[in-house]
Protein backbone atom coordinates (compact mmCIF):
# COMPACT_ATOMS: atom_id res chain seq x y z
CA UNK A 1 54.41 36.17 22.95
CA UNK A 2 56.50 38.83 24.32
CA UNK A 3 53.68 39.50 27.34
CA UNK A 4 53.83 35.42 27.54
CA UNK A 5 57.58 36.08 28.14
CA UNK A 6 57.26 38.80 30.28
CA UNK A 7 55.09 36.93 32.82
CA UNK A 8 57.17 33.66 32.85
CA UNK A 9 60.37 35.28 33.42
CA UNK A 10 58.37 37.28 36.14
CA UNK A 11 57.00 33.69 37.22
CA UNK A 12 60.47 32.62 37.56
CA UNK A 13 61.59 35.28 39.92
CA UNK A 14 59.17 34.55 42.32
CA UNK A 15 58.87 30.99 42.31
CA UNK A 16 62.40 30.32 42.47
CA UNK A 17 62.78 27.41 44.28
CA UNK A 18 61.87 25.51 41.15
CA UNK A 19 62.46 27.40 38.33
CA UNK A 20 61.90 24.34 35.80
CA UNK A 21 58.79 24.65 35.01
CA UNK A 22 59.15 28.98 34.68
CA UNK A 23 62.32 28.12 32.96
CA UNK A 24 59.80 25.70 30.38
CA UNK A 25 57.41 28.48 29.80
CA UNK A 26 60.07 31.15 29.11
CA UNK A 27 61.77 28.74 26.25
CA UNK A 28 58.50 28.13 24.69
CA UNK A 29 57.77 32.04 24.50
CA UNK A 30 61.76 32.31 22.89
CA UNK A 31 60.28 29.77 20.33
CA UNK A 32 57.46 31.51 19.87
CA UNK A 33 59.55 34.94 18.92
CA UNK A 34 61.50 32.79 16.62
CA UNK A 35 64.78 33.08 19.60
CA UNK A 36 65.61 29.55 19.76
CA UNK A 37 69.28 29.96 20.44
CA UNK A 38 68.02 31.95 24.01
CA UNK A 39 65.55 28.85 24.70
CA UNK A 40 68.41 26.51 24.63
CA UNK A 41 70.54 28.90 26.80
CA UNK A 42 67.44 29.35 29.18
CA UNK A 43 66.86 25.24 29.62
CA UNK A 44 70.61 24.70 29.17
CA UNK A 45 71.44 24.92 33.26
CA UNK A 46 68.73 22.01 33.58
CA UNK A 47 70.44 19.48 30.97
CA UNK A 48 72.17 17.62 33.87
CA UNK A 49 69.72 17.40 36.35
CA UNK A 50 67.21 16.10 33.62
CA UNK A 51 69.32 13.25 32.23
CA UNK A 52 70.13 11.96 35.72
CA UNK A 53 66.20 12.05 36.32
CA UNK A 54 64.32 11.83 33.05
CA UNK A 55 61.07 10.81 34.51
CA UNK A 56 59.18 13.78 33.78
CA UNK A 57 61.66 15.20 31.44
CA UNK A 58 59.30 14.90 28.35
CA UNK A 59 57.83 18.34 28.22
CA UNK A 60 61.58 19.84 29.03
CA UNK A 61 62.98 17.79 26.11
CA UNK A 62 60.32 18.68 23.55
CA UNK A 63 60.86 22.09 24.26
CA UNK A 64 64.65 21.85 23.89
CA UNK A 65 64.56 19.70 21.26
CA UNK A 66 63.17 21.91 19.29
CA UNK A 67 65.02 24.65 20.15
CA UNK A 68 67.58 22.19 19.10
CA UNK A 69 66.33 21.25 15.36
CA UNK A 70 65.62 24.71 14.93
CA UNK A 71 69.35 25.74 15.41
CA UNK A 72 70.24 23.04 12.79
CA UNK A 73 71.79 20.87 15.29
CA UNK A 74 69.56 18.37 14.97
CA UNK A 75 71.54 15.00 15.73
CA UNK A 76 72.28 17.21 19.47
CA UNK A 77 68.36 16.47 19.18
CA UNK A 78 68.89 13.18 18.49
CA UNK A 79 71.21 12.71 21.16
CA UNK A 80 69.16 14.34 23.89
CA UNK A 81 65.82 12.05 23.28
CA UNK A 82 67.10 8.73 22.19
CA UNK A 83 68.59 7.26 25.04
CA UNK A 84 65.49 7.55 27.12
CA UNK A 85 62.80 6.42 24.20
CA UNK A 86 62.71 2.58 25.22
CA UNK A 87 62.09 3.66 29.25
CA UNK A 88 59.89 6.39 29.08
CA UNK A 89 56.83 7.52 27.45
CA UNK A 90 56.66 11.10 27.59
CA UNK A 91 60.20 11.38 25.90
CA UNK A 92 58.61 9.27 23.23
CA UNK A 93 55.84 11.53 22.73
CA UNK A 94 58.36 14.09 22.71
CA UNK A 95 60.28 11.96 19.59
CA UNK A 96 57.06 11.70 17.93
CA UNK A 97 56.15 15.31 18.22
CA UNK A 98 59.30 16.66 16.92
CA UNK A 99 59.83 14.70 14.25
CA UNK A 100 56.40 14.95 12.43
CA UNK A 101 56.04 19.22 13.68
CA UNK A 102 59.76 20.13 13.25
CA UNK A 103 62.13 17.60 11.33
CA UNK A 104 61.68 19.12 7.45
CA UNK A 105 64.06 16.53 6.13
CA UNK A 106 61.65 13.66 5.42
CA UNK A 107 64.34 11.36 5.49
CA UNK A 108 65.68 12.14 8.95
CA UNK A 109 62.04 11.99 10.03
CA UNK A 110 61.81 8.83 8.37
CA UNK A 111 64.58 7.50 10.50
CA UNK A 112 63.49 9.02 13.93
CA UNK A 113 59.93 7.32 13.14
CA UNK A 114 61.23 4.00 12.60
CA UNK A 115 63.64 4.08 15.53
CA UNK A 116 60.45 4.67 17.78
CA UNK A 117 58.02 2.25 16.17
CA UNK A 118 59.25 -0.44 17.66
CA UNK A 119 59.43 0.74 21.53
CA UNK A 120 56.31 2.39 21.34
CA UNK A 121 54.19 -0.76 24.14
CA UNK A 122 51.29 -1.97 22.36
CA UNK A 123 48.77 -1.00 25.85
CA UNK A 124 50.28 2.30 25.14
CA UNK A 125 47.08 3.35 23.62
CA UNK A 126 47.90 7.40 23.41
CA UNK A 127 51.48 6.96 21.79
CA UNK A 128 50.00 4.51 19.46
CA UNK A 129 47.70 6.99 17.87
CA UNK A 130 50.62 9.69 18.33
CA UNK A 131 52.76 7.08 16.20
CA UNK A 132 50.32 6.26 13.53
CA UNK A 133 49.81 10.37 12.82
CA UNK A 134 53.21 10.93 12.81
CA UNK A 135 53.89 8.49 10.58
CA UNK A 136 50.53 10.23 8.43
CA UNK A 137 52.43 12.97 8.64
CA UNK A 138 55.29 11.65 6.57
CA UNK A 139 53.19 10.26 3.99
CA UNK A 140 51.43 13.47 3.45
CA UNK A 141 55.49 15.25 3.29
CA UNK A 142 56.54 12.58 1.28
CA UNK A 143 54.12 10.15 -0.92
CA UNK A 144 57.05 8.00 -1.69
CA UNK A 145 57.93 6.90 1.95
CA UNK A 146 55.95 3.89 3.70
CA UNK A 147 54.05 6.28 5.94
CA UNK A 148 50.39 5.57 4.65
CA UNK A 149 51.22 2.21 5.11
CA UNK A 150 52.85 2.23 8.60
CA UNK A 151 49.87 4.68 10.06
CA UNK A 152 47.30 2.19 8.43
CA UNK A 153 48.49 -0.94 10.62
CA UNK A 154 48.63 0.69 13.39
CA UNK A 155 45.34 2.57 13.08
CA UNK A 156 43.66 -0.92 12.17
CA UNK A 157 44.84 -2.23 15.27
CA UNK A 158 43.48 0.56 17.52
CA UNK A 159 40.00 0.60 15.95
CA UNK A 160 39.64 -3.30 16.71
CA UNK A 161 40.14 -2.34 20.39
CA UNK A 162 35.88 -2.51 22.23
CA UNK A 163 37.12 1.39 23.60
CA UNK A 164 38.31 2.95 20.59
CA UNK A 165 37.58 6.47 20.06
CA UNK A 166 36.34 8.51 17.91
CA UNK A 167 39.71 10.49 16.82
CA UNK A 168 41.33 7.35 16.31
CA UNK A 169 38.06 6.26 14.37
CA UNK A 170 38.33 9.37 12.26
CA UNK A 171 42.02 9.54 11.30
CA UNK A 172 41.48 5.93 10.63
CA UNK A 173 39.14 6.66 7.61
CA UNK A 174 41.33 9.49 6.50
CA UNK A 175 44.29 7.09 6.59
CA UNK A 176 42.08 4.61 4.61
């Protein structure tokens, strides 16, 4: 990870008319080297410009997010993602991510999965399947929470669709 970091930041000096996307790369290398405090400084400068415009955002606020959560400041998290989870998909993939990869407390992840269930379109095929293993996910962190449930009903759904495939066929029968 430090070469990965090495050739971002070197990335980001010569493409500097949009350093987002070096910017991205460098913060997932500080991740990487356990630095998340310097990934959250790195993406920090873009906070304002990605708020005003979130379309696009997601793969800037997963990365900051969990810079975020790993920094123990995990409702900033929170407040980063949420207001954009009913308008925009990628942020909600973000949500999903995080939560199942990065939120330990099963309760808190228990409470970001239930605030996305219900925004998550039902033609939204991909964030669907993203929903039903996250909330898999929680089940297999914590038995006693609805998760097996949750991931079942929404799997069922997506194998009755003619174009199902064969992931969502397989993590059906796990789920079952």
């Amino acid at each position: 990870w430090d070469q990965a970091l090495t050739a971002a930041r070197e990335w980001r000096k010569r493409g500097a008319r949009n350093p987002l996307a070096a910017d991205i790369a460098i913060a997932r290398a500080q991740l990487r080297l356990g630095r998340a405090q310097d990934a959250a400084e790195t993406l920090d400068p873009h906070r304002a410009i990605i708020e005003a415009n979130p379309a696009g955002g997601g793969g800037y606020a997963e990365v900051l997010g969990e810079a975020l959560i790993r920094q123990n400041r995990v409702p900033e998290a929170r407040n980063l993602l949420q207001p954009r989870l009913r308008e925009n998909g990628d942020w909600r993939m973000a949500w999903m991510r995080l939560a199942s990869q990065h939120l330990e407390d099963t309760s808190i992840r228990r409470t970001w999965l239930e605030a996305v269930t219900p925004l998550v379109p039902v033609e939204a095929t991909n964030e669907r399947f993203a929903l039903a293993d996250a909330w898999w996910s929680l089940h297999l962190a914590a038995p006693e929470a609805p998760g097996d449930r949750i991931a079942e009903q929404i799997l069922e759904r997506l194998v009755a669709e003619p174009d199902a495939q064969a992931v969502t066929w397989f993590l059906h029968a796990v789920v079952t």
